[in-house]
Protein backbone atom coordinates (compact mmCIF):
# COMPACT_ATOMS: atom_id res chain seq x y z
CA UNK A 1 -20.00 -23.26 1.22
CA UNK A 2 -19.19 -20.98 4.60
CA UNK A 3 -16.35 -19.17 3.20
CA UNK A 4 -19.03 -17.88 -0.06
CA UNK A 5 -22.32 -17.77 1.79
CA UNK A 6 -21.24 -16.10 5.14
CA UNK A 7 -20.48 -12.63 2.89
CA UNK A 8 -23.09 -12.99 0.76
CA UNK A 9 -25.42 -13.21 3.81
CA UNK A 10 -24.00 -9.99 5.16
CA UNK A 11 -24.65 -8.55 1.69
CA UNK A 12 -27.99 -9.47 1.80
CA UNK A 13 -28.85 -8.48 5.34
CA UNK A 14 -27.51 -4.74 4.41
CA UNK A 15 -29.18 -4.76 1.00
CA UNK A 16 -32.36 -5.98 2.81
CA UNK A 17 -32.54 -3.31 5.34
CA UNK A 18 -31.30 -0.61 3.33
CA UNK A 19 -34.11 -1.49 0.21
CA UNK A 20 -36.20 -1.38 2.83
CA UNK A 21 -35.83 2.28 3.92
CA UNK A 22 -35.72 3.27 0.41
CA UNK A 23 -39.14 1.20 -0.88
CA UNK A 24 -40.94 2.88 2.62
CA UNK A 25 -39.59 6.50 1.29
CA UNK A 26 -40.96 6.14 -2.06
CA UNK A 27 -43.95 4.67 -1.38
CA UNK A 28 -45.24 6.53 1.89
CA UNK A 29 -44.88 10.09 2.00
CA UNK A 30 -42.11 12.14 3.24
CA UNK A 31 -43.55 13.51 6.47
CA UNK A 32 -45.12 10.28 7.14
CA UNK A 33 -41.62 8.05 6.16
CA UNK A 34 -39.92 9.57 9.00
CA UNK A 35 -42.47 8.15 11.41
CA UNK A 36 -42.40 4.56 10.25
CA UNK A 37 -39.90 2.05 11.69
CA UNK A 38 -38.03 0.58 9.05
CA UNK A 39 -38.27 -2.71 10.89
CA UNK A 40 -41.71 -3.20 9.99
CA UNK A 41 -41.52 -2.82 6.30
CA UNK A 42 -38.13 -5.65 7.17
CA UNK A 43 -40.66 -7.88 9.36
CA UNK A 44 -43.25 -7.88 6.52
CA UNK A 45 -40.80 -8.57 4.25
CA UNK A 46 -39.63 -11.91 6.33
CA UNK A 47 -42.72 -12.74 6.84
CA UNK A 48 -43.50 -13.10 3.53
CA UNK A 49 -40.25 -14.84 3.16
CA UNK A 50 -41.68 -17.81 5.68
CA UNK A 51 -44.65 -18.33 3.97
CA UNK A 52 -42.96 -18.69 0.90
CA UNK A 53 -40.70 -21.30 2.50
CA UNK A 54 -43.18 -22.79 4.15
CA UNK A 55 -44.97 -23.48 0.53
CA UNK A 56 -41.52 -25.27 -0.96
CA UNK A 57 -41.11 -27.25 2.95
CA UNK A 58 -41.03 -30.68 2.30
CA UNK A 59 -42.70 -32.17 5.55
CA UNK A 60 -40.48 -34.65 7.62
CA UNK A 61 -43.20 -35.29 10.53
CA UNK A 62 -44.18 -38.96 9.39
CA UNK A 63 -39.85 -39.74 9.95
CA UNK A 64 -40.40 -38.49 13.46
CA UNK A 65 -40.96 -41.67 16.30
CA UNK A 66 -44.18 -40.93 18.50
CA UNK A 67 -43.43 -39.39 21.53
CA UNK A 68 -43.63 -42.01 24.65
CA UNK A 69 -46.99 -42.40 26.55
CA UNK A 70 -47.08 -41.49 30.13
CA UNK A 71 -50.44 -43.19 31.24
CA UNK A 72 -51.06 -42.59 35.53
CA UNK A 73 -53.52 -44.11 37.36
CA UNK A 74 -57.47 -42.94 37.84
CA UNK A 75 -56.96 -41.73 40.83
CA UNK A 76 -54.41 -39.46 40.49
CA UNK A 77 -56.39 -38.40 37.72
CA UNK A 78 -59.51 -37.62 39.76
CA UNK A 79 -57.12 -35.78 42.88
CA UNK A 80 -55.79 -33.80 40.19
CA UNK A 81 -59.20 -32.25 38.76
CA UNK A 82 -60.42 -32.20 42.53
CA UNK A 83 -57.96 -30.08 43.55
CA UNK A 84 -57.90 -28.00 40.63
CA UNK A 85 -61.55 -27.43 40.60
CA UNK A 86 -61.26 -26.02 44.42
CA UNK A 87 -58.78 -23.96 43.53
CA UNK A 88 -60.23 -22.44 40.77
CA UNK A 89 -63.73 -21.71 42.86
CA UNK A 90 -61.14 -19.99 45.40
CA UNK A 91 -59.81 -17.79 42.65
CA UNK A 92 -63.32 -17.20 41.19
CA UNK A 93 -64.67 -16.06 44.91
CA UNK A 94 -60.90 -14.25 45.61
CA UNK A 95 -62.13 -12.05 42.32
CA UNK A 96 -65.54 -11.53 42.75
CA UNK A 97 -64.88 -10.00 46.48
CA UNK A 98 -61.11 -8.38 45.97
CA UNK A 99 -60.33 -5.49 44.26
CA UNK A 100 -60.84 -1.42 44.34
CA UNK A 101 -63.15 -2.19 46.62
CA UNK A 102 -63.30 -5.41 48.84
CA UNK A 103 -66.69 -7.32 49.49
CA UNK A 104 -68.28 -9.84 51.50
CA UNK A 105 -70.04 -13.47 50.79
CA UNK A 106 -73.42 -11.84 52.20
CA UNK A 107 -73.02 -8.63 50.14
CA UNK A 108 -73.06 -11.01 47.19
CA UNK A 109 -75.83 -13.40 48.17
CA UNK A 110 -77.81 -10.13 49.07
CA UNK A 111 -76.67 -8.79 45.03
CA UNK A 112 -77.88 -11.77 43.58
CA UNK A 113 -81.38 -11.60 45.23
CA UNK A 114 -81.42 -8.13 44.62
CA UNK A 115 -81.19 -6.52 47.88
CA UNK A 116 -78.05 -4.82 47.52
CA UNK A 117 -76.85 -1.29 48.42
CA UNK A 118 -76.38 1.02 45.32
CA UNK A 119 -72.38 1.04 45.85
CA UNK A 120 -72.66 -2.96 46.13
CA UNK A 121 -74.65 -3.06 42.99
CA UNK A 122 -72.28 -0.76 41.09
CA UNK A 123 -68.94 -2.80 41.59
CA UNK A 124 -70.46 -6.11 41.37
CA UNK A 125 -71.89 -5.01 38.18
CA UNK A 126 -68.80 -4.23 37.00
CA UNK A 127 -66.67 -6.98 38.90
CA UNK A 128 -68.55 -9.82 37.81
CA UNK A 129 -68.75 -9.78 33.92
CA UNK A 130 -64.91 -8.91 33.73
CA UNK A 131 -64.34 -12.03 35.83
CA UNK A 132 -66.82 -14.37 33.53
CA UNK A 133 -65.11 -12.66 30.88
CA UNK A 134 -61.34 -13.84 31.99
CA UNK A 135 -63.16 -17.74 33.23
CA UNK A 136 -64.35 -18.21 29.68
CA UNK A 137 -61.32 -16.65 27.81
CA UNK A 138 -59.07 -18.65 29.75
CA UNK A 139 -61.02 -22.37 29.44
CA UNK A 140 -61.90 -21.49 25.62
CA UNK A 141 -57.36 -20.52 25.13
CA UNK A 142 -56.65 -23.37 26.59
CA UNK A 143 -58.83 -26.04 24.91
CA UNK A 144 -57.48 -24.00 21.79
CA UNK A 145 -54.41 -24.47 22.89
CA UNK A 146 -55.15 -28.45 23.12
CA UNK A 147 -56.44 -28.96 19.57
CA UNK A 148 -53.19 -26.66 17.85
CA UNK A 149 -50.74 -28.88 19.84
CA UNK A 150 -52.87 -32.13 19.33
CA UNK A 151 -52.83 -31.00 15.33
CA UNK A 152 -48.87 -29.86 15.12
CA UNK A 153 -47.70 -32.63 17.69
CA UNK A 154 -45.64 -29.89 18.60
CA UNK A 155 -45.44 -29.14 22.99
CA UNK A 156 -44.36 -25.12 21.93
CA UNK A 157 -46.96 -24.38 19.86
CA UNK A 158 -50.31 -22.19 20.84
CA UNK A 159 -52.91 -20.28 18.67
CA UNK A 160 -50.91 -17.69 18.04
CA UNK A 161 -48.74 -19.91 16.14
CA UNK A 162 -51.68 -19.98 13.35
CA UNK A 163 -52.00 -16.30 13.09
CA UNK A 164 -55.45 -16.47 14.91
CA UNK A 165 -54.18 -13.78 18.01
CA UNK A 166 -52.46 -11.81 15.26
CA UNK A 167 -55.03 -10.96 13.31
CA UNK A 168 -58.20 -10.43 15.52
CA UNK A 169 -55.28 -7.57 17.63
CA UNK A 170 -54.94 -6.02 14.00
CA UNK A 171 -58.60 -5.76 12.87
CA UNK A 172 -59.21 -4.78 16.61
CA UNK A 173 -56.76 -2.02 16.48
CA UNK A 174 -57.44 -0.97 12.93
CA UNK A 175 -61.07 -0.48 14.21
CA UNK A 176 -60.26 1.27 18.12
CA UNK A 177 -57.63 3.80 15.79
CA UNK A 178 -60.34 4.69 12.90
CA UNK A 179 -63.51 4.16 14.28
CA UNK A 180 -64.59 7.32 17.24
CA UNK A 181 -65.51 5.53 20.53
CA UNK A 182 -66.59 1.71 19.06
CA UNK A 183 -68.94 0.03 21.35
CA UNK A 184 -67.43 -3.40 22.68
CA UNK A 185 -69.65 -5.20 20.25
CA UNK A 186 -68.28 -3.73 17.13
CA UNK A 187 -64.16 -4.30 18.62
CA UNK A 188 -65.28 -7.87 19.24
CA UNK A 189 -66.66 -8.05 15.59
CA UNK A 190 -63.47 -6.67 14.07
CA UNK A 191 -61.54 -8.80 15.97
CA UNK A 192 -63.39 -12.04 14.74
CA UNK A 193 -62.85 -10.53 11.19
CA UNK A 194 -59.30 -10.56 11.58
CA UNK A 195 -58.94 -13.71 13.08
CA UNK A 196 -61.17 -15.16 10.29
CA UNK A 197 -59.17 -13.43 7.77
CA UNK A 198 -56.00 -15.00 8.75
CA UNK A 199 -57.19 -17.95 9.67
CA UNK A 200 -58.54 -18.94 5.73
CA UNK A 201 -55.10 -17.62 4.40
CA UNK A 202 -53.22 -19.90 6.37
CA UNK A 203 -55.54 -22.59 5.94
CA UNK A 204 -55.99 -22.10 2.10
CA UNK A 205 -52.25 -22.09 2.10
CA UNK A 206 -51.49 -25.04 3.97
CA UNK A 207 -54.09 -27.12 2.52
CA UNK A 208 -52.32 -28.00 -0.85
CA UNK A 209 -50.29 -29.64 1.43
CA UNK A 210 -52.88 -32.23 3.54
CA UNK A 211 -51.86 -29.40 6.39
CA UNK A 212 -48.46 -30.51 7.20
CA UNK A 213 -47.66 -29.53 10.55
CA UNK A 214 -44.18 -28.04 9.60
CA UNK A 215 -45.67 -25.94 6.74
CA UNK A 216 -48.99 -25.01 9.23
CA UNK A 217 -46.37 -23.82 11.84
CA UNK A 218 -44.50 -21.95 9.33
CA UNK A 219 -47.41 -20.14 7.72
CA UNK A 220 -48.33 -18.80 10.96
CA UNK A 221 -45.29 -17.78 12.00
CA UNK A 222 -44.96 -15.84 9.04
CA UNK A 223 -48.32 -14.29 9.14
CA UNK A 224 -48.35 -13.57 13.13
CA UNK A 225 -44.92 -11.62 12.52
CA UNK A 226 -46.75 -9.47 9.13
CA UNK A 227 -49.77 -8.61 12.00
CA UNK A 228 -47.46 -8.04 14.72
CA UNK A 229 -45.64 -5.22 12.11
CA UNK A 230 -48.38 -4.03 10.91
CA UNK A 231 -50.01 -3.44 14.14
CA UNK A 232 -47.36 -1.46 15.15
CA UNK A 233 -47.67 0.33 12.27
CA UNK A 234 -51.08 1.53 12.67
CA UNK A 235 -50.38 2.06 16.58
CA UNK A 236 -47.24 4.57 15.15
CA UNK A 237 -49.38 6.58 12.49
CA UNK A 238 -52.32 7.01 15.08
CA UNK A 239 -53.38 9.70 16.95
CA UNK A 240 -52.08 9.16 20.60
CA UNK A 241 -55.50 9.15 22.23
CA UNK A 242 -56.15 6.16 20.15
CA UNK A 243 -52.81 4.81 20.98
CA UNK A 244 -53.72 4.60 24.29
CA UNK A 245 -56.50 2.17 23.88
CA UNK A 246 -55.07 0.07 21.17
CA UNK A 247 -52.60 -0.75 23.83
CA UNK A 248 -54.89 -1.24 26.44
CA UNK A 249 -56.60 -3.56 24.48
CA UNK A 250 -53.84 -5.35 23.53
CA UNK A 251 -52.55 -5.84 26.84
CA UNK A 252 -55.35 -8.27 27.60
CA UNK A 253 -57.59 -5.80 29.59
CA UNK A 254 -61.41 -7.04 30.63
CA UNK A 255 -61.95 -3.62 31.77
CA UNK A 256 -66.01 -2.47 30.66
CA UNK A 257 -66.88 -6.16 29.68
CA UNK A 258 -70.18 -6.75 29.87
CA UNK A 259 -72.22 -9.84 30.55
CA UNK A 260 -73.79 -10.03 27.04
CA UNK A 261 -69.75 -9.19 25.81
CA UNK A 262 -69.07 -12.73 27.02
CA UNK A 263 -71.96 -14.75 25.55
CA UNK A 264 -70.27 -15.48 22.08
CA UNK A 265 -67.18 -17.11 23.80
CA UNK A 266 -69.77 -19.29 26.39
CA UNK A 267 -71.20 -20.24 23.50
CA UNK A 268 -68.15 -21.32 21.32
CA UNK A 269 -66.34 -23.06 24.68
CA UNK A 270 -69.98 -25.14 24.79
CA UNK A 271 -69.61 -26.76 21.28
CA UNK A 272 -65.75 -26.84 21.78
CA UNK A 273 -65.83 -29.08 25.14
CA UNK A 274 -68.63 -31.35 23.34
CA UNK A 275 -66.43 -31.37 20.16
CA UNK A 276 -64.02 -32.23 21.85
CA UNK A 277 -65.23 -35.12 24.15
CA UNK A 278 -66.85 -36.40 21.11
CA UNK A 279 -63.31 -36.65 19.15
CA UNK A 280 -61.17 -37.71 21.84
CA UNK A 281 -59.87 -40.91 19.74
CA UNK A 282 -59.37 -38.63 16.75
CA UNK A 283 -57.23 -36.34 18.79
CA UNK A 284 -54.76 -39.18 20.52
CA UNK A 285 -54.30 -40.70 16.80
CA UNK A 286 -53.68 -37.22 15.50
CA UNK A 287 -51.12 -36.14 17.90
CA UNK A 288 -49.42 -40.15 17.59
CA UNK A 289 -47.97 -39.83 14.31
CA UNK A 290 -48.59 -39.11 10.79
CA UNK A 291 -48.81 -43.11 9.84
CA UNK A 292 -51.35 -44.58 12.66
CA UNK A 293 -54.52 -42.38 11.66
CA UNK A 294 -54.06 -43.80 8.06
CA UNK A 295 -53.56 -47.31 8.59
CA UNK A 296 -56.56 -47.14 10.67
CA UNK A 297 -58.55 -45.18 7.73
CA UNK A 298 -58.75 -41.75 9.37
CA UNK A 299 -58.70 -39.13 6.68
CA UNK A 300 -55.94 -36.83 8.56
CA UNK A 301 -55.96 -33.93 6.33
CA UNK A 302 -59.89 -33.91 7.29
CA UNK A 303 -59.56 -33.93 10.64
CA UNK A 304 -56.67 -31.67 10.86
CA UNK A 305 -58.81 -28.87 9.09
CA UNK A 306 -62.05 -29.74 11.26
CA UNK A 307 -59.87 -29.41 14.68
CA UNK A 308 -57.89 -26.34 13.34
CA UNK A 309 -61.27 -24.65 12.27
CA UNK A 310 -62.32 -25.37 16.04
CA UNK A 311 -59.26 -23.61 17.94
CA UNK A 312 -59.42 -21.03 15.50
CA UNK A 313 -63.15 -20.21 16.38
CA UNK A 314 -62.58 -20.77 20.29
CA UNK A 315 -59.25 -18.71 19.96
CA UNK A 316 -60.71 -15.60 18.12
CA UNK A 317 -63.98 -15.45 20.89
CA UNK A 318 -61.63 -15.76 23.88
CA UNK A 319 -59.38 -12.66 22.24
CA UNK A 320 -62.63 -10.52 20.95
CA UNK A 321 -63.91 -11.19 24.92
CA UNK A 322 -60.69 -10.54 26.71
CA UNK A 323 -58.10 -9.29 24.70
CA UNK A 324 -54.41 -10.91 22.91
CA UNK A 325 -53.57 -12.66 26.37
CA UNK A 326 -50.41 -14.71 25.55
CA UNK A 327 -49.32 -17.96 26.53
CA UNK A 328 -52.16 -19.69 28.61
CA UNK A 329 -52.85 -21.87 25.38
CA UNK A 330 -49.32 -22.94 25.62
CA UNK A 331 -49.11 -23.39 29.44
CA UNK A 332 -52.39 -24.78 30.21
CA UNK A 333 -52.36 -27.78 27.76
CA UNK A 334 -48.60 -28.51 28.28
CA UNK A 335 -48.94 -28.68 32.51
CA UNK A 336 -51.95 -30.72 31.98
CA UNK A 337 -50.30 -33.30 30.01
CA UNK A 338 -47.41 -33.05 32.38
CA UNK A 339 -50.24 -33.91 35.45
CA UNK A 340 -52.42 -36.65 33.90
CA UNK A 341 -51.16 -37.87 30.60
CA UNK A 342 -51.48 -37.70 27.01
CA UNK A 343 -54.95 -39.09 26.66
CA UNK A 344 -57.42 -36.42 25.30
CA UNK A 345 -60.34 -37.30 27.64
CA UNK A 346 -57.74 -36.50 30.76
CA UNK A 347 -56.11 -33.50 29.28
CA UNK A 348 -59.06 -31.40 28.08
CA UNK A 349 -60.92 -31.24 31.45
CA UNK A 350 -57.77 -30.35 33.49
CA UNK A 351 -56.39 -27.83 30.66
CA UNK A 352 -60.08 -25.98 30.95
CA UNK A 353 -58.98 -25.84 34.78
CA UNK A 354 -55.56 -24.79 34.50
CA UNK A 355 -56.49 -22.34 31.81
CA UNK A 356 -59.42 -20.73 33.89
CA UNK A 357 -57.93 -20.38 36.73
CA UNK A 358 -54.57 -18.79 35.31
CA UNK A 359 -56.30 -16.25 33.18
CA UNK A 360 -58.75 -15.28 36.33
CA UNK A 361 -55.89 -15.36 38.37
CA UNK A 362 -53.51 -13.00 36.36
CA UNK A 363 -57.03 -10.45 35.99
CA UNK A 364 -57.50 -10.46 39.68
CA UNK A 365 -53.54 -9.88 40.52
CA UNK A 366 -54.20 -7.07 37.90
CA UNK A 367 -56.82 -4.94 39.48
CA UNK A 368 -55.56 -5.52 43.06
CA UNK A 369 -51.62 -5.02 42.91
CA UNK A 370 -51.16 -1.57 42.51
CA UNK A 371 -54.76 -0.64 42.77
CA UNK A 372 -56.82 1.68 42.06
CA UNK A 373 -54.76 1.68 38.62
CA UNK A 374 -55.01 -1.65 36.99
CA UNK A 375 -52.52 -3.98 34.68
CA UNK A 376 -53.88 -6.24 31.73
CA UNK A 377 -54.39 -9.84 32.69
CA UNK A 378 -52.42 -10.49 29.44
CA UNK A 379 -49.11 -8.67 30.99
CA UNK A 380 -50.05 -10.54 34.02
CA UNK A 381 -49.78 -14.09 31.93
CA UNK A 382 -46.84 -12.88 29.88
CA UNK A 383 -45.31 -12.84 33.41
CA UNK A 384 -45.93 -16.31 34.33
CA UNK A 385 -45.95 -18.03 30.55
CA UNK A 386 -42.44 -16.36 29.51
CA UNK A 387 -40.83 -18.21 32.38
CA UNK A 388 -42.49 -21.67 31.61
CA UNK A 389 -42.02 -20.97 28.33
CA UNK A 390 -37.53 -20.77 28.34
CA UNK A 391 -38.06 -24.52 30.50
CA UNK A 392 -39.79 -25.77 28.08
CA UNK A 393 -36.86 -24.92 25.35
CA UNK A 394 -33.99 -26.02 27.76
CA UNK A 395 -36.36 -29.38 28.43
CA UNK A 396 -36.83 -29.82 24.70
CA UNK A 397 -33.21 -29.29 23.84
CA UNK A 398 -32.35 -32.09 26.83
């Protein structure tokens, strides 16, 4: 009842907070305690709280009716991934020749047969991994991006809903703030490891359940709010020198990328867009309903995990490539849906696009708006995807 539980809560709230300070002073030491926000021993804390309540969540998705199918014609179908693919070979050329230092189509032809001018040589170098590196991060978010909101049924949700972004930024920044001057390799390894990490807890979690999409969202909400403390943690107790590049890192940044930096991701997008293609049925029957896929004798909980295991793998590449760049596997898959449909074999080709173009897009605006100095390409997308992100709550609440 209101008039018992709205003091109580207050109660709580100050008895929460307060046991907070107090547990971080007599656990951490004095000169150290002063330093540490006592918000993230309180976000750990509620973190924990969600997965716990996620565990007891009884699941309510199979009440839920299937959401109506908009279904438009081939043609508009085939304009729409015409004009998409044009415009992301304008970005891709707009990147390759802008910048620090702007370029023309002949000295590129003349770099790729090996003619070019040391200076030519130099920023193409340079130039053209970071831009492979933002192409594949942003196809390889985006068909992520697909799969968690096939999976959840749920239009908000993105891989950083599972924890996946989370944890690869913490076991990236646990390794840029301990390790002297790790080689791009070794931050791309650590952030894999983290991703990995989280990714089984969640999973292991959620699986006594048949991954229920309420308790799946839940668990990584809880465990993407424990990372996001405890990054900031680590970032706090650092030295400042090290500061400095766990933020740049976590901003999204594809500065020093390297061709073989990007291979890994190539790879995973390869096997992801085949996966994919292959499972298109499976993915319009999972993102239906919960009943359909069983009275058709699909073994959901199966597919679920094999689909989830997939984002999480494309997911963790694209952020040990590029960075934590928010939001693209939330935009990309929603707009494409909103352009050509819910069918799977429309959406994934046009969410690769969307999600390709935007990420190249926000690393080119990046290096060229207040240039010579450069901004992340994941501030860039927070820009754009924070925006989309409030219409898509007013649209849902409509």
């Amino acid at each position: 009842r209101s008039r018992v539980s709205l003091p109580v809560t207050g109660l709580v709230g100050a008895a929460l907070v307060l046991g907070s300070d107090v547990l971080l002073r007599a656990v951490v030491p004095a000169d150290t305690a002063v330093e540490v926000p006592t918000g993230v021993v309180t976000t750990v804390v509620g973190g924990v709280f969600l997965v716990v309540m996620a565990l007891r969540l009884r699941d309510t998705a199979s009440a839920e009716a299937p959401d109506r199918l908009r279904i438009p014609g081939r043609t508009a179908f085939l304009v729409t991934v015409a004009v998409l693919a044009v415009v992301l070979v304008g970005v891709l050329f707009a990147a390759v020749l802008l910048g620090d230092s702007k370029l023309l189509l002949g000295d590129v032809m003349n770099w790729a047969q090996g003619r070019s001018g040391r200076v030519v040589t130099f920023v193409l170098d340079t130039r053209v991994p970071r831009v492979s590196a933002a192409l594949l991060a942003g196809g390889a978010l985006a068909l992520s991006g697909t799969l968690v909101q096939a999976v959840t049924r749920n239009p908000l949700a993105e891989p950083g809903v599972l924890g996946v972004s989370g944890g690869a930024g913490l076991g990236a920044v646990l390794l840029v703030t301990t390790v002297q001057s790790p080689g791009s390799w070794e931050i791309a390894g650590a952030a894999f490891g983290g991703a990995a990490v989280t990714a089984t807890f969640v999973f292991g979690l959620a699986a006594r359940g048949g991954f229920q999409q309420n308790r799946l969202v839940l668990l990584g909400v809880g465990v993407s709010a424990a990372a996001a403390a405890l990054i900031s943690l680590v970032i706090v107790l650092s030295d400042p020198f090290d500061t400095t590049k766990a933020l740049t890192w976590l901003s999204g940044s594809t500065y020093g990328r390297n061709m073989p930096d990007v291979v890994p991701v190539a790879v995973v997008l390869a096997v992801g867009i085949v996966l994919a293609v292959v499972r298109r049925r499976e993915l319009d029957l999972v993102a239906l309903d919960e009943d359909t896929p069983r009275l058709l004798g699909m073994g959901l909980p199966r597919a679920r995990l094999g689909l989830l295991v997939m984002a999480v793998l494309l997911a963790a590449t694209a952020v040990a490539a590029a960075g934590t760049i928010a939001f693209v596997g939330l935009v990309a898959p929603h707009a494409a849906r909103a352009l050509v449909g819910r069918r799977h074999v429309r959406v994934v080709p046009v969410a690769l696009l969307l999600g390709a173009a935007l990420v190249c897009l926000a690393d080119l605006a990046g290096r060229t708006v207040i240039a010579p100095a450069q901004l992340g390409a994941g501030l860039m997308t927070a820009v754009i995807g924070a925006p989309y992100f409030l219409y898509l709550l007013v649209r849902t609440r409509r």
